[in-house]
PDB file of N, CA and C in Angstrom:
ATOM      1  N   UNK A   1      31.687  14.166  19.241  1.00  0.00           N
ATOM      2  CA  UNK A   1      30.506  14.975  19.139  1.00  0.00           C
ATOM      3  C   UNK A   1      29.712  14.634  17.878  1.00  0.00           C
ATOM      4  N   UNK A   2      30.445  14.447  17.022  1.00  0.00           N
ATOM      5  CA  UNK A   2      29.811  14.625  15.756  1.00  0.00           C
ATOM      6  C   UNK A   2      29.013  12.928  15.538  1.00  0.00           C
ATOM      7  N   UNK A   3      29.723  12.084  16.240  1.00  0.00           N
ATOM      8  CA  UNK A   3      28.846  10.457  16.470  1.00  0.00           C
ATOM      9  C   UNK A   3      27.766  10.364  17.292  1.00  0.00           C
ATOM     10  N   UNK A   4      27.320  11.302  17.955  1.00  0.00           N
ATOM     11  CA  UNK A   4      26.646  11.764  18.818  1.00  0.00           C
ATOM     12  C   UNK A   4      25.490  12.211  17.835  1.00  0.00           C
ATOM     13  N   UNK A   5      25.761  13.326  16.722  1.00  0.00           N
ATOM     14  CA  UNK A   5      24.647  13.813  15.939  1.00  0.00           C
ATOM     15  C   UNK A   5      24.001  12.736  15.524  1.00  0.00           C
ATOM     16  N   UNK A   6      25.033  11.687  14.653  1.00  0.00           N
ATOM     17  CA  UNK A   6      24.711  10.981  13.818  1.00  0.00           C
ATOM     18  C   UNK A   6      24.097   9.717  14.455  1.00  0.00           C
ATOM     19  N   UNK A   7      24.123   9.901  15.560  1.00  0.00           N
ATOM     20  CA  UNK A   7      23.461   8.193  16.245  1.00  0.00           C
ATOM     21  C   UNK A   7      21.789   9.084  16.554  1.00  0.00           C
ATOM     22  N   UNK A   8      21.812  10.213  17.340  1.00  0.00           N
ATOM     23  CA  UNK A   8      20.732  11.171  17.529  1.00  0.00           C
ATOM     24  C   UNK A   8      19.728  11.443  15.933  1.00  0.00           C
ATOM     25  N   UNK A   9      20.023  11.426  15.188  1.00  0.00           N
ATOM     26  CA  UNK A   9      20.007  11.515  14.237  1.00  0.00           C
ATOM     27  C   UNK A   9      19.071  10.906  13.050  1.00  0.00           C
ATOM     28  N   UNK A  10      19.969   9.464  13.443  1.00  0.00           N
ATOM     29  CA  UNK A  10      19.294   8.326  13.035  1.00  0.00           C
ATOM     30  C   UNK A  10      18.129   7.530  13.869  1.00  0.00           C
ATOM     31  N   UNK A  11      18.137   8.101  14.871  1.00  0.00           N
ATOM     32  CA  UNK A  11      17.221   7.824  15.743  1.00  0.00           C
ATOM     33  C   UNK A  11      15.340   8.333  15.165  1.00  0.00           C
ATOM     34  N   UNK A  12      15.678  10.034  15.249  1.00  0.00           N
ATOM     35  CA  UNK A  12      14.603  10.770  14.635  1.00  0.00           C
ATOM     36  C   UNK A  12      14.187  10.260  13.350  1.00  0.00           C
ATOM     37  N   UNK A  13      15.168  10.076  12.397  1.00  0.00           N
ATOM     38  CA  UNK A  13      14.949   9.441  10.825  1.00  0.00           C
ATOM     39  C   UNK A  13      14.308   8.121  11.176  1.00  0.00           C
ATOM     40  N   UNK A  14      14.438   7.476  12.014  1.00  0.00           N
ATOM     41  CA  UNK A  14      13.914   6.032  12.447  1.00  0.00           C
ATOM     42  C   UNK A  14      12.439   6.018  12.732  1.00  0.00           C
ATOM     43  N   UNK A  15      12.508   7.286  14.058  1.00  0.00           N
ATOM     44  CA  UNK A  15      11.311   7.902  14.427  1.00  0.00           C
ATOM     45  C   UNK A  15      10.274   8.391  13.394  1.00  0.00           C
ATOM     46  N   UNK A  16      10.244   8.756  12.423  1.00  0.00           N
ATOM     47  CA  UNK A  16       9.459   9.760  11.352  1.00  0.00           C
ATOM     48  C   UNK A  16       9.161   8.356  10.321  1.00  0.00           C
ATOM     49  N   UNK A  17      10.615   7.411   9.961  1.00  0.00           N
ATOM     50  CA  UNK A  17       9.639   6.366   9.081  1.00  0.00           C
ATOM     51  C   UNK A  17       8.186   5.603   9.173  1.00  0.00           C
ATOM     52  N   UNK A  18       7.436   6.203   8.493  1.00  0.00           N
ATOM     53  CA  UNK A  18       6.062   5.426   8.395  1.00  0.00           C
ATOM     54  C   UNK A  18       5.714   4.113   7.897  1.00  0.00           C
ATOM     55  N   UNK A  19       7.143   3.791   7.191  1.00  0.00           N
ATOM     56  CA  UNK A  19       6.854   2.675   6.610  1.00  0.00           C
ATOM     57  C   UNK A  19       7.919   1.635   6.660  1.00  0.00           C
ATOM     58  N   UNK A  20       6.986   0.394   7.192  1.00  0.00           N
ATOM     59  CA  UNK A  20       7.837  -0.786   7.158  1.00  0.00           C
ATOM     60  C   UNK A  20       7.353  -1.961   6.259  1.00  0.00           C
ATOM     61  N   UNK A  21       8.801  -2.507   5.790  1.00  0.00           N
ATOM     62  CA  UNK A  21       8.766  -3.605   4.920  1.00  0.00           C
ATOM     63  C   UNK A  21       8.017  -5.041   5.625  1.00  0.00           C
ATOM     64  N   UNK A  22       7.234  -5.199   4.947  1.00  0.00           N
ATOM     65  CA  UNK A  22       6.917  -6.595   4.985  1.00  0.00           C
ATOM     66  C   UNK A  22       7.220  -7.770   5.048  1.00  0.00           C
ATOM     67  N   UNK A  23       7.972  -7.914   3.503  1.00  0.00           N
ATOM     68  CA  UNK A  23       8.864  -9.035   2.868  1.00  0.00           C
ATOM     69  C   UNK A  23       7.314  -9.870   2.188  1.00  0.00           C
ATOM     70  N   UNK A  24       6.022  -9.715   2.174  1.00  0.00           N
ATOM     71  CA  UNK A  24       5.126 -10.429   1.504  1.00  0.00           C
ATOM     72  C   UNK A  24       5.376  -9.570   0.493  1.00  0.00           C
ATOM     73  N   UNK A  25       5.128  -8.022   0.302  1.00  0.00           N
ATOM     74  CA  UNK A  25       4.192  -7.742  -1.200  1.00  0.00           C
ATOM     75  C   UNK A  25       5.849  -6.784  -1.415  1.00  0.00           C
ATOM     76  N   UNK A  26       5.305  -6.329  -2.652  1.00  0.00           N
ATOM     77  CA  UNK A  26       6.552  -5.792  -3.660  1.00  0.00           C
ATOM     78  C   UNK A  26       6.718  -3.889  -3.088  1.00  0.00           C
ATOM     79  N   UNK A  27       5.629  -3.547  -2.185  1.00  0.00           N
ATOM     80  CA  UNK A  27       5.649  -2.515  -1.926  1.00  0.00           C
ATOM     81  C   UNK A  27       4.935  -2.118  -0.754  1.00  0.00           C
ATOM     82  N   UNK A  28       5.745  -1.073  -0.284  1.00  0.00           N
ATOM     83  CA  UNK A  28       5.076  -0.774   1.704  1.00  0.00           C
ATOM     84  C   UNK A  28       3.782   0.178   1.644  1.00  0.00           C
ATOM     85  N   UNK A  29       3.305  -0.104   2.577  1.00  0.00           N
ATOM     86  CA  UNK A  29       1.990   0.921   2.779  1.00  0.00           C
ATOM     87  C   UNK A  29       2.166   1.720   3.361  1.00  0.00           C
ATOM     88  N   UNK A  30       1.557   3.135   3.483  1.00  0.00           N
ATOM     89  CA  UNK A  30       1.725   3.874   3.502  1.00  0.00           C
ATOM     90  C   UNK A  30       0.568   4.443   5.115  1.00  0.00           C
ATOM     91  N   UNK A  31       0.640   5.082   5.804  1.00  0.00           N
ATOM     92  CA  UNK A  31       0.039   5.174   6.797  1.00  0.00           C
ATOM     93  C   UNK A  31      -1.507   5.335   7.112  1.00  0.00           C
ATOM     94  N   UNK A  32      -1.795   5.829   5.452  1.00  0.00           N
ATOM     95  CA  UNK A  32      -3.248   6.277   5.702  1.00  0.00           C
ATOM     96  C   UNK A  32      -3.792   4.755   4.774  1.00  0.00           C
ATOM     97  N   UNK A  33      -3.522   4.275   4.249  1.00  0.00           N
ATOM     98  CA  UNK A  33      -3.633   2.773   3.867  1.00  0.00           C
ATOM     99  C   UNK A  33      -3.947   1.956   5.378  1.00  0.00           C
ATOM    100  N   UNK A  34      -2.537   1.987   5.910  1.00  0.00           N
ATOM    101  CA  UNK A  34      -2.599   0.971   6.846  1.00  0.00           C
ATOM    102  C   UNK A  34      -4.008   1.439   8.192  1.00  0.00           C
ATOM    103  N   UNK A  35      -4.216   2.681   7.932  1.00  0.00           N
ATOM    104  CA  UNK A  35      -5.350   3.331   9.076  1.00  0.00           C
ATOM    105  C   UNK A  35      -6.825   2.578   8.656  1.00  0.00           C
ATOM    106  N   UNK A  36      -6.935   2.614   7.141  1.00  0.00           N
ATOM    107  CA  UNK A  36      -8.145   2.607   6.839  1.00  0.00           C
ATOM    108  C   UNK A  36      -8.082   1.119   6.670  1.00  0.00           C
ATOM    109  N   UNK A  37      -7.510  -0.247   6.542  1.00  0.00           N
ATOM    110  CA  UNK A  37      -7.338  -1.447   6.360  1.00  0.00           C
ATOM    111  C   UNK A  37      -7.709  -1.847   8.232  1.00  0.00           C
ATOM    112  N   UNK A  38      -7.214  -1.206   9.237  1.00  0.00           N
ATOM    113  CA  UNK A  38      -6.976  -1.284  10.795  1.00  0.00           C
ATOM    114  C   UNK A  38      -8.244  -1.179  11.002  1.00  0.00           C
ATOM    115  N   UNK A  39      -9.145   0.052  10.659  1.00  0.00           N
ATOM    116  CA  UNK A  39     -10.493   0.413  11.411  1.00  0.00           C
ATOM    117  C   UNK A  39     -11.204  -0.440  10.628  1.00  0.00           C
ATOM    118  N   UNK A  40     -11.183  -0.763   9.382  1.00  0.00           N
ATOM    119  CA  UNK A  40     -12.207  -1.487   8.830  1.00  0.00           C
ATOM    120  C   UNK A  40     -12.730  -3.037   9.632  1.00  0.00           C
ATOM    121  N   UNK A  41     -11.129  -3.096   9.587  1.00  0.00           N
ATOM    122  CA  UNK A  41     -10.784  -4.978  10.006  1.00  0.00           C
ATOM    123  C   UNK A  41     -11.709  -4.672  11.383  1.00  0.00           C
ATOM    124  N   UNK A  42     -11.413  -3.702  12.665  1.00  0.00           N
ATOM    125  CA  UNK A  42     -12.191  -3.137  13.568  1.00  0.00           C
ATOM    126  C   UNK A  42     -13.583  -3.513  13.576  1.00  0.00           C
ATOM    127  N   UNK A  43     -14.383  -2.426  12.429  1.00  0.00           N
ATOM    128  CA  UNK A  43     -15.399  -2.590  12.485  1.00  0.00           C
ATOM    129  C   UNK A  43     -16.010  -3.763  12.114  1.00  0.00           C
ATOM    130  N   UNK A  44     -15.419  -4.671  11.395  1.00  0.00           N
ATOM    131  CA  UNK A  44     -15.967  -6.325  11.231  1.00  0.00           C
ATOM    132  C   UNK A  44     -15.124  -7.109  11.634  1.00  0.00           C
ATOM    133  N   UNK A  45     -14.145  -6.699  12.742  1.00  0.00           N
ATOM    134  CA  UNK A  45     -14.415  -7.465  14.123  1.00  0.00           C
ATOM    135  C   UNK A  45     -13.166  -8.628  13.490  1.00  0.00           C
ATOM    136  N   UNK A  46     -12.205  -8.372  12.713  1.00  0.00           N
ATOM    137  CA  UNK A  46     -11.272  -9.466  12.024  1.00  0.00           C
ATOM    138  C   UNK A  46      -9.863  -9.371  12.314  1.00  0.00           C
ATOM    139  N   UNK A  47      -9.928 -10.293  13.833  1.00  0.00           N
ATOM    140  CA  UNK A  47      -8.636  -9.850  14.449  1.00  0.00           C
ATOM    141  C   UNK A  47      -7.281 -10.297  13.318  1.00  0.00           C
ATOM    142  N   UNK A  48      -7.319 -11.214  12.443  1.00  0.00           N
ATOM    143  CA  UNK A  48      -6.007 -11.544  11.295  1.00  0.00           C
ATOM    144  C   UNK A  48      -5.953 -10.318  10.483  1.00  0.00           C
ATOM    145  N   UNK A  49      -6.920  -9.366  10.243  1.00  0.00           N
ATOM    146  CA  UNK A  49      -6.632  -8.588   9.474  1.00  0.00           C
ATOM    147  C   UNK A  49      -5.956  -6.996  10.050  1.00  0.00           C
ATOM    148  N   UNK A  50      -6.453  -6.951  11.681  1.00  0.00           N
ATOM    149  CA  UNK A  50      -6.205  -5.835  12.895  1.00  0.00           C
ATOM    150  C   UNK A  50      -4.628  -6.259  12.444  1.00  0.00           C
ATOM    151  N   UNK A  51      -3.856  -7.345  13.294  1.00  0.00           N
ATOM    152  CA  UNK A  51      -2.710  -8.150  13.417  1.00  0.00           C
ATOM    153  C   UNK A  51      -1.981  -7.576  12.064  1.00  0.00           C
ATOM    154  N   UNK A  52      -2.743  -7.781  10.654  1.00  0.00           N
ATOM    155  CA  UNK A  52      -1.972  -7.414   9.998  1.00  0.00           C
ATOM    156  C   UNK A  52      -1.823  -6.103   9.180  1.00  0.00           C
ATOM    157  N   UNK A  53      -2.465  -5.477   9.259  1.00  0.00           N
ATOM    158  CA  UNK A  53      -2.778  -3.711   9.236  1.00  0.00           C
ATOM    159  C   UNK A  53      -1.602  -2.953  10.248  1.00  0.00           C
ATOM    160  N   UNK A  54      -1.731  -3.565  11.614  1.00  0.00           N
ATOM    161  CA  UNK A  54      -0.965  -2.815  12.732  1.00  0.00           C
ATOM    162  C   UNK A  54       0.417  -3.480  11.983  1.00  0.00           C
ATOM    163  N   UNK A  55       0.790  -4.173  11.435  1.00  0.00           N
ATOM    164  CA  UNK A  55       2.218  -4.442  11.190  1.00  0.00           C
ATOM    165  C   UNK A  55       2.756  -3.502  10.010  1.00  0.00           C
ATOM    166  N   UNK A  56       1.893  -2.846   9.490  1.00  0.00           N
ATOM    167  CA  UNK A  56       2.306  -1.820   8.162  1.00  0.00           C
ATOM    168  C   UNK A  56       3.032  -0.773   8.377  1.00  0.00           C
ATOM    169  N   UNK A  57       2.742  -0.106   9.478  1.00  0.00           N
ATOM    170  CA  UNK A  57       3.440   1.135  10.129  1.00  0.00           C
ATOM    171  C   UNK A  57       3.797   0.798  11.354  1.00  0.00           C
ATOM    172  N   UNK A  58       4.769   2.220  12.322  1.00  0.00           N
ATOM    173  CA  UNK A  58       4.974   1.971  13.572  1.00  0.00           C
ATOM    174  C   UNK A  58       3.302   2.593  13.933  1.00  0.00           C
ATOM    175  N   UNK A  59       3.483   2.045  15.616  1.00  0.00           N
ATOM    176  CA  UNK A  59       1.763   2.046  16.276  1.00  0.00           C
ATOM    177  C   UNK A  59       1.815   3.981  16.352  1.00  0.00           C
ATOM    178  N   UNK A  60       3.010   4.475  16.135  1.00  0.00           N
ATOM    179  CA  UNK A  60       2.545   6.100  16.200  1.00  0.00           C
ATOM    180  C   UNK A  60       2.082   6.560  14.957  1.00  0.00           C
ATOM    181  N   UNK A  61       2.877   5.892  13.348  1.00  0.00           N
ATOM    182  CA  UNK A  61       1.578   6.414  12.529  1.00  0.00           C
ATOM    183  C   UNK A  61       0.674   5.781  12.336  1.00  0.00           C
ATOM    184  N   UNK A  62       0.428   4.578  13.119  1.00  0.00           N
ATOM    185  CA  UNK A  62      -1.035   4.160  12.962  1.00  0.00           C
ATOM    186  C   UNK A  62      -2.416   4.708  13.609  1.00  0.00           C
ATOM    187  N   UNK A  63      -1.629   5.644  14.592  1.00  0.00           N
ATOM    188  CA  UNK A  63      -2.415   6.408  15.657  1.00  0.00           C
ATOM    189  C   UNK A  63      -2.927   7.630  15.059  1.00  0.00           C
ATOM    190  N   UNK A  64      -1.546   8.366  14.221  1.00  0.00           N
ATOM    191  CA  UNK A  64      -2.052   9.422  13.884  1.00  0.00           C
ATOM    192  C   UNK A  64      -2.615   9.215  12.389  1.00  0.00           C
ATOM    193  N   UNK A  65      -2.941   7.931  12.004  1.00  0.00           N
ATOM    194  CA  UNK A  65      -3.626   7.867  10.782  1.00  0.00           C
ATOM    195  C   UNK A  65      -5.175   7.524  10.819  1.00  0.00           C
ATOM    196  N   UNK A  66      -5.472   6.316  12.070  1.00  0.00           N
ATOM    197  CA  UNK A  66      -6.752   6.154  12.608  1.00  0.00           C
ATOM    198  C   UNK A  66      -7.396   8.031  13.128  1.00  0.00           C
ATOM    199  N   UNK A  67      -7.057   8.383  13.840  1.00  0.00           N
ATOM    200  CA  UNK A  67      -7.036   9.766  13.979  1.00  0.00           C
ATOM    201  C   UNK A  67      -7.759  10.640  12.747  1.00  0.00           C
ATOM    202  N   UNK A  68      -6.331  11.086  11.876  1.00  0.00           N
ATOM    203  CA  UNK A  68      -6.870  11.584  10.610  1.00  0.00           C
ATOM    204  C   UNK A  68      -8.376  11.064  10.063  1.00  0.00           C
ATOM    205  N   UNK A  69      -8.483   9.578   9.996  1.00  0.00           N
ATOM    206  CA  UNK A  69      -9.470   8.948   9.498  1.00  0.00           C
ATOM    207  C   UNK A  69     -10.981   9.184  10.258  1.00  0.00           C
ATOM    208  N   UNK A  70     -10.660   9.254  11.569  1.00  0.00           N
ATOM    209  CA  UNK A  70     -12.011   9.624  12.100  1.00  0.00           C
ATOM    210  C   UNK A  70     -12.398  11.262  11.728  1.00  0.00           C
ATOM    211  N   UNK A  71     -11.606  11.948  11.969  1.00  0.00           N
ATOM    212  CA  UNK A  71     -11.753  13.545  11.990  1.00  0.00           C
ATOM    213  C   UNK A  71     -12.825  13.510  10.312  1.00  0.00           C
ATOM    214  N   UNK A  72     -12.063  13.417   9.507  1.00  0.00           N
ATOM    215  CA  UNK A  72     -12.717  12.682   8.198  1.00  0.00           C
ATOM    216  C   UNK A  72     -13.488  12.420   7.900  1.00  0.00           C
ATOM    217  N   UNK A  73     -13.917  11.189   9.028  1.00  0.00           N
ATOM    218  CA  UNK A  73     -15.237  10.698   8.785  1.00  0.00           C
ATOM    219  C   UNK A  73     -16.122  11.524   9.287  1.00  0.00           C
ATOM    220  N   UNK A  74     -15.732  12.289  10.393  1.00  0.00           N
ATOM    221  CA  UNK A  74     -16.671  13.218  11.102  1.00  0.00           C
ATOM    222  C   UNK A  74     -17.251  14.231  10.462  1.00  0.00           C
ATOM    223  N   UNK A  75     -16.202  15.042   9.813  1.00  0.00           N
ATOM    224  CA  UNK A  75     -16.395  16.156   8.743  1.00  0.00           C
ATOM    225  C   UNK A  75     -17.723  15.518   7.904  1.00  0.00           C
ATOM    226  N   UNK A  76     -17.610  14.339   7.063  1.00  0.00           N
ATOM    227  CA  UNK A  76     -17.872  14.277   6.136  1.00  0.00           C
ATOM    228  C   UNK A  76     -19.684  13.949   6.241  1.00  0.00           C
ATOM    229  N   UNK A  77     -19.327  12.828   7.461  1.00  0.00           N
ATOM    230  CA  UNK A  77     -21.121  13.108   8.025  1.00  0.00           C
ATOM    231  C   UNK A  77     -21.698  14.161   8.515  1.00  0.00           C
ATOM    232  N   UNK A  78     -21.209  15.277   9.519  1.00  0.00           N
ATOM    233  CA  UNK A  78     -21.291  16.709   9.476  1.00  0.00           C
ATOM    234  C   UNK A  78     -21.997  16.951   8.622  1.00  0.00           C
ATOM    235  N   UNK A  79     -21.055  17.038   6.975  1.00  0.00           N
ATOM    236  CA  UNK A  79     -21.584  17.774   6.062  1.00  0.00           C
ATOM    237  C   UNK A  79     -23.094  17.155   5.142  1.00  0.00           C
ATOM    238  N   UNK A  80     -22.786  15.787   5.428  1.00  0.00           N
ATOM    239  CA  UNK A  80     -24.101  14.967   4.647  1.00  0.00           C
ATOM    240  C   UNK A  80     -25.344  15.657   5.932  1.00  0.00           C
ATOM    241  N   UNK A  81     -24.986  15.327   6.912  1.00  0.00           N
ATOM    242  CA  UNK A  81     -26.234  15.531   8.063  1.00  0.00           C
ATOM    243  C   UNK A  81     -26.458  16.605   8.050  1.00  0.00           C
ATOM    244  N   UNK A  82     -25.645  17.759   7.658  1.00  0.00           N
ATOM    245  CA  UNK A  82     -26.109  19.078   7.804  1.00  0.00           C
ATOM    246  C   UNK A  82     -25.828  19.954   9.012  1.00  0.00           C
ATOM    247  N   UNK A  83     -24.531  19.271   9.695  1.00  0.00           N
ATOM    248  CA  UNK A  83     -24.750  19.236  11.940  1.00  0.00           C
ATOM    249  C   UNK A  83     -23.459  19.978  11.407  1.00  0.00           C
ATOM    250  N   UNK A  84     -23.083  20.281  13.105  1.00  0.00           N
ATOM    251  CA  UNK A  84     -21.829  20.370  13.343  1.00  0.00           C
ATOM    252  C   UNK A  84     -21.219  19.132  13.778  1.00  0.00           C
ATOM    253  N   UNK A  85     -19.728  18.772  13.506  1.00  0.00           N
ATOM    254  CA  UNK A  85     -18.944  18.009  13.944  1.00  0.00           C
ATOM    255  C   UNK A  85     -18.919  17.548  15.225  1.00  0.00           C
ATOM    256  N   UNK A  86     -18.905  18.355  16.009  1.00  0.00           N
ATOM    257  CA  UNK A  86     -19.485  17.992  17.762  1.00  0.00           C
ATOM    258  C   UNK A  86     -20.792  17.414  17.738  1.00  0.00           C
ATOM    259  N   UNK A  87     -21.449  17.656  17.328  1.00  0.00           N
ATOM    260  CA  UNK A  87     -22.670  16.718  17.303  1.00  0.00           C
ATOM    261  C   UNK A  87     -22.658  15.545  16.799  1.00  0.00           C
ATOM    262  N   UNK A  88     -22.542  15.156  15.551  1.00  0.00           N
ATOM    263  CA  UNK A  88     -22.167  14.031  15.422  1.00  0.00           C
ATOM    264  C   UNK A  88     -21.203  12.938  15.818  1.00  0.00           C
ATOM    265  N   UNK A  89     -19.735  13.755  16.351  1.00  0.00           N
ATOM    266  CA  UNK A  89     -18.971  13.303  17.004  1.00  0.00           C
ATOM    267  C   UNK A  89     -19.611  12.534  18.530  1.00  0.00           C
ATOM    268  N   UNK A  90     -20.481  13.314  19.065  1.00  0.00           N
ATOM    269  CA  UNK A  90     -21.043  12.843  20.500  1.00  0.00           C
ATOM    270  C   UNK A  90     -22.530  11.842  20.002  1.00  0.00           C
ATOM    271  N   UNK A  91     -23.002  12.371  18.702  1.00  0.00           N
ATOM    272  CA  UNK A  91     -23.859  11.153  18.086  1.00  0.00           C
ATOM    273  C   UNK A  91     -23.283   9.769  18.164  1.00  0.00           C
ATOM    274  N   UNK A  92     -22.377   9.568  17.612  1.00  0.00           N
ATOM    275  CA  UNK A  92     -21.855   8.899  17.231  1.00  0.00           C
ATOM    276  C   UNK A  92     -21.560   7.786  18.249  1.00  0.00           C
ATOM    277  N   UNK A  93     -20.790   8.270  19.401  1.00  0.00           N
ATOM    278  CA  UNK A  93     -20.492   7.935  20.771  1.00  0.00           C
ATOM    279  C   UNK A  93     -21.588   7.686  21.554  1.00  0.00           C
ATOM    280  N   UNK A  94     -22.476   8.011  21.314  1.00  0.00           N
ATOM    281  CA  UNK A  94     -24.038   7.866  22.138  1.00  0.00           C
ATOM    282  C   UNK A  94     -23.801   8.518  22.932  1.00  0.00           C
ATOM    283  N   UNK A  95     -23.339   9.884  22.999  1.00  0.00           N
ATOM    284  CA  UNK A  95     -23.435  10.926  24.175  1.00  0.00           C
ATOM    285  C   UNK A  95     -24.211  12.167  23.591  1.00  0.00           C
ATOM    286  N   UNK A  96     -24.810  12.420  24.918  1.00  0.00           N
ATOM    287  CA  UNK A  96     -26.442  13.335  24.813  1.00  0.00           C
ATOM    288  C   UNK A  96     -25.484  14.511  24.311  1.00  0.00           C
ATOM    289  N   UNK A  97     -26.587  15.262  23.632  1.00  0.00           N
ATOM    290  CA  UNK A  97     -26.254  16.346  22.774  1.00  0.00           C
ATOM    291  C   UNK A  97     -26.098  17.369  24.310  1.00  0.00           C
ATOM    292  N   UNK A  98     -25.049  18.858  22.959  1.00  0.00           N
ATOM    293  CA  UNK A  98     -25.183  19.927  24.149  1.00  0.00           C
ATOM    294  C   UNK A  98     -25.775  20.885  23.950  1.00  0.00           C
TER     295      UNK A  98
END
């Protein structure tokens, strides 16, 4: 029973690490690093840099870090534009306002 916890266990602890070693640099990145290095490479279109962003974390905290990062960005133009978040959110997307 109790090899049972510990294999279950190590599984979840496996699950929750955000961060994987490289073996290039002296230290791992961290999820909201690897989010904002991913969308950038994105937005100028630099698949060597996508390739190597997505290798920083597993693809679930890269998901929930791209994520974080948009919500973020949304807020933050919101607040410059003066809108609500839904609006700009569907701005953004080129979908007609409601």
């Amino acid at each position: 029973m109790w090899a049972r916890f510990r294999r279950s266990s190590a599984r979840v602890a496996d699950a929750l690490r955000t961060e994987t070693p490289t073996g290039r640099e002296g230290r791992a990145h961290n999820l909201f690093e690897a989010a904002a290095a991913y969308v950038s490479a994105c937005a100028e279109d630099d698949q060597d840099r996508i390739d190597e962003a997505s290798g920083w974390v597993s693809p679930e905290a890269l998901s929930f870090g791209v994520n974080e990062l948009a919500c973020r960005a949304v807020i933050a133009l919101a607040r410059e534009r003066d809108e609500s978040p839904r609006t700009v959110a569907r701005a953004l997307l080129g979908l007609p306002a409601v």
